[in-house]
C-alpha atoms as a PDB file:
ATOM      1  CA  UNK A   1       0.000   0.000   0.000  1.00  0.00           C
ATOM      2  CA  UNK A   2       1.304   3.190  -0.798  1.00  0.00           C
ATOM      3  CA  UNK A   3       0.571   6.582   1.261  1.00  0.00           C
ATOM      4  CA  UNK A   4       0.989  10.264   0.827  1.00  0.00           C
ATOM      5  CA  UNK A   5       1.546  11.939   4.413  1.00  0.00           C
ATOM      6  CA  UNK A   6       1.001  15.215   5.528  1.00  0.00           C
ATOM      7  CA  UNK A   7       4.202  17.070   5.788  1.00  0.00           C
ATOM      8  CA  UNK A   8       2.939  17.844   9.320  1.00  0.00           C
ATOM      9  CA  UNK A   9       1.942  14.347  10.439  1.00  0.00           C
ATOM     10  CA  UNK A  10       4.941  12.779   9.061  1.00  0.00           C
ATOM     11  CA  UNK A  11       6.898  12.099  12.524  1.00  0.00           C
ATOM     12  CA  UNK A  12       3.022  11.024  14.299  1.00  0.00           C
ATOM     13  CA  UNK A  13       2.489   8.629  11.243  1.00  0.00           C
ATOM     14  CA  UNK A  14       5.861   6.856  11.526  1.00  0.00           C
ATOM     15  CA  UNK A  15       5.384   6.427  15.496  1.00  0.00           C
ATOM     16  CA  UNK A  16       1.586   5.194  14.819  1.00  0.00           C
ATOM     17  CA  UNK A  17       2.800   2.324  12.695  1.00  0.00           C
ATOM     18  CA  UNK A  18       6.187   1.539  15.003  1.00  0.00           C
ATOM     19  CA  UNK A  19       2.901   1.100  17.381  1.00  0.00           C
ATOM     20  CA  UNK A  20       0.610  -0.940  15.305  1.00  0.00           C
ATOM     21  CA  UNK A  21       3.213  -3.399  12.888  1.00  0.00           C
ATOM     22  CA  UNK A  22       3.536  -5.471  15.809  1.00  0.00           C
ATOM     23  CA  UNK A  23       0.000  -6.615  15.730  1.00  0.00           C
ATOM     24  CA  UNK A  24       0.458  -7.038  11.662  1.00  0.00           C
ATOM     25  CA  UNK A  25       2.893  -9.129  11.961  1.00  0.00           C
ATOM     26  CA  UNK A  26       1.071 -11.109  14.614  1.00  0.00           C
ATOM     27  CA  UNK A  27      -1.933 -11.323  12.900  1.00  0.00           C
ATOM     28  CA  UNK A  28      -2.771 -14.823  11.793  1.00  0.00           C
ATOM     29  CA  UNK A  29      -1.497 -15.316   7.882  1.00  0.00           C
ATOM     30  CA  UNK A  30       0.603 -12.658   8.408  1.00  0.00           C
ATOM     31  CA  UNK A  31       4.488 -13.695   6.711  1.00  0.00           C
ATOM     32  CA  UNK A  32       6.305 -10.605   7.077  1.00  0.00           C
ATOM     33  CA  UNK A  33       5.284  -6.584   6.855  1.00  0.00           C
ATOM     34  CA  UNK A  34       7.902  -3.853   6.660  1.00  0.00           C
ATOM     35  CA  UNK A  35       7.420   0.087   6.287  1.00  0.00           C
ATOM     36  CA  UNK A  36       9.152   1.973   3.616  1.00  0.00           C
ATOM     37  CA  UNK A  37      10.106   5.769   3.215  1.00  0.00           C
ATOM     38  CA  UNK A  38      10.851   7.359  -0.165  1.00  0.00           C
ATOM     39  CA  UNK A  39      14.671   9.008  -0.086  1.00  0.00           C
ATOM     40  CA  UNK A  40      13.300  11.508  -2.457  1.00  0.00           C
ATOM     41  CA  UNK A  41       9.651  12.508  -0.842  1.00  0.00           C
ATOM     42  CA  UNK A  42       9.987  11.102   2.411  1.00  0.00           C
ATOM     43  CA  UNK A  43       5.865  11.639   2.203  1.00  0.00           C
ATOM     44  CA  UNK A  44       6.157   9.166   0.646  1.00  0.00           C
ATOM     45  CA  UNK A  45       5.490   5.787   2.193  1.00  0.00           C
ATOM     46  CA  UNK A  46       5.041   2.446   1.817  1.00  0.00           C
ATOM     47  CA  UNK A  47       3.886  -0.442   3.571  1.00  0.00           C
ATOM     48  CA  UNK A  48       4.751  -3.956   1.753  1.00  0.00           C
ATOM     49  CA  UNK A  49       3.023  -7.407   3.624  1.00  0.00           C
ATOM     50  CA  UNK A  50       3.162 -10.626   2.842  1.00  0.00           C
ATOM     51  CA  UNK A  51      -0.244 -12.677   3.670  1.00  0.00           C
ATOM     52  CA  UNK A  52      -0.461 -16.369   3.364  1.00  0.00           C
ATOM     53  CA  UNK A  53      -3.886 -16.054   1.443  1.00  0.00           C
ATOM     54  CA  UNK A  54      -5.740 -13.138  -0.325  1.00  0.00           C
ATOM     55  CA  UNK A  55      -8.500 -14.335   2.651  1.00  0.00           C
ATOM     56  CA  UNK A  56      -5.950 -13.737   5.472  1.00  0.00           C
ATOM     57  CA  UNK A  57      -5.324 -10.260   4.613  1.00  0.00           C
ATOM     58  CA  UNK A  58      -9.553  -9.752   3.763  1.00  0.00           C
ATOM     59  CA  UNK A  59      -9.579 -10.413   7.546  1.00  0.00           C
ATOM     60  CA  UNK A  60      -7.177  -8.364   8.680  1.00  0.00           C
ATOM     61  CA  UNK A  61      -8.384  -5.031   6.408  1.00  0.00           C
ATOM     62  CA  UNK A  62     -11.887  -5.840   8.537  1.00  0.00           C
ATOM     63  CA  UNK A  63     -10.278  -6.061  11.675  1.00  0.00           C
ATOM     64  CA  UNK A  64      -7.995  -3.130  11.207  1.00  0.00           C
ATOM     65  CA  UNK A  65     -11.070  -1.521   9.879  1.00  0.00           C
ATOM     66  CA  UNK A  66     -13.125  -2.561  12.882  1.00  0.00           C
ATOM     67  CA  UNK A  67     -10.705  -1.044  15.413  1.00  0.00           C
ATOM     68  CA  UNK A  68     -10.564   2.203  13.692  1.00  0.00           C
ATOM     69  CA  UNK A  69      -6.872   2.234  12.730  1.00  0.00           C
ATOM     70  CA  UNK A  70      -7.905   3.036   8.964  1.00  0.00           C
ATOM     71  CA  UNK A  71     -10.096   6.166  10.575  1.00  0.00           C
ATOM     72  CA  UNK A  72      -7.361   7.472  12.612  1.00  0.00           C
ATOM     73  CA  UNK A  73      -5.033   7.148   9.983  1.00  0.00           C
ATOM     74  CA  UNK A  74      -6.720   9.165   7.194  1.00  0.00           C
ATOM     75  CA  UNK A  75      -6.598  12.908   8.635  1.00  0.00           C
ATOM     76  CA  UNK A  76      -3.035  12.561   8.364  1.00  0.00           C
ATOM     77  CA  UNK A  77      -2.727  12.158   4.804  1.00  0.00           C
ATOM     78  CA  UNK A  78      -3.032  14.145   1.773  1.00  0.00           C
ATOM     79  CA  UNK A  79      -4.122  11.094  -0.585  1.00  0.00           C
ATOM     80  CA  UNK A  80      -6.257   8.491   0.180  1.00  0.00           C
ATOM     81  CA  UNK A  81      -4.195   4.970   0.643  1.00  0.00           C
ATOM     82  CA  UNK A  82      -3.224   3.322  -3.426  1.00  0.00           C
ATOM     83  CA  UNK A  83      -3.439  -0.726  -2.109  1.00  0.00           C
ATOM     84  CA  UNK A  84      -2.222  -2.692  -4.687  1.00  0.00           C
ATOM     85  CA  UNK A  85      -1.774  -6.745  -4.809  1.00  0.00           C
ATOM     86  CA  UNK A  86       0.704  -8.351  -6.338  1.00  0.00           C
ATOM     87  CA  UNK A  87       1.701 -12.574  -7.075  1.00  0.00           C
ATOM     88  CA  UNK A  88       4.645 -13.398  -6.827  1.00  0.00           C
ATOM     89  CA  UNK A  89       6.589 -14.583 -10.074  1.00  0.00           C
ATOM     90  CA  UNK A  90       9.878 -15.947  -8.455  1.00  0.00           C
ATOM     91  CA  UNK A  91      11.358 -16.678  -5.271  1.00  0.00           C
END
């Protein structure tokens, strides 16, 4: 998923997801999640997860949805999220 930030929300965006990942990565069908900041727009971020099954991550959206992370996370950027998925071709 990729997300445009508010310049001034930048440093409370990076310090909401060093909260949250934790529960990501706990989350069952979770196989790895890792955030990602652009070197040229540091705005500019990225979340990349791994999910054993397209259902696995369906349940997580809800429950992230469901606890209002997705809700609290919106004032603070200037975009609304791009979620893209993506096979993989080779390993």
């Amino acid at each position: 998923m990729n997300l445009t930030v508010n310049d001034e929300s930048l440093e409370e965006v990076k310090k909401y997801f060093k909260e949250i990942l934790p529960d990501t990565r706990s989350f069952e069908g979770c196989q790895g999640v890792q955030l990602y900041e652009s070197e040229e727009e540091p705005t500019k971020l990225t979340i990349h997860a791994k999910w054993i099954s397209k259902e696995a991550q369906k349940k997580y959206i809800e429950w992230r949805m469901e606890t209002g992370t997705l809700e609290k996370l919106m004032p603070m950027l200037s975009d609304p999220p791009n979620m893209q998925v993506h096979g993989i071709i080779d390993e």
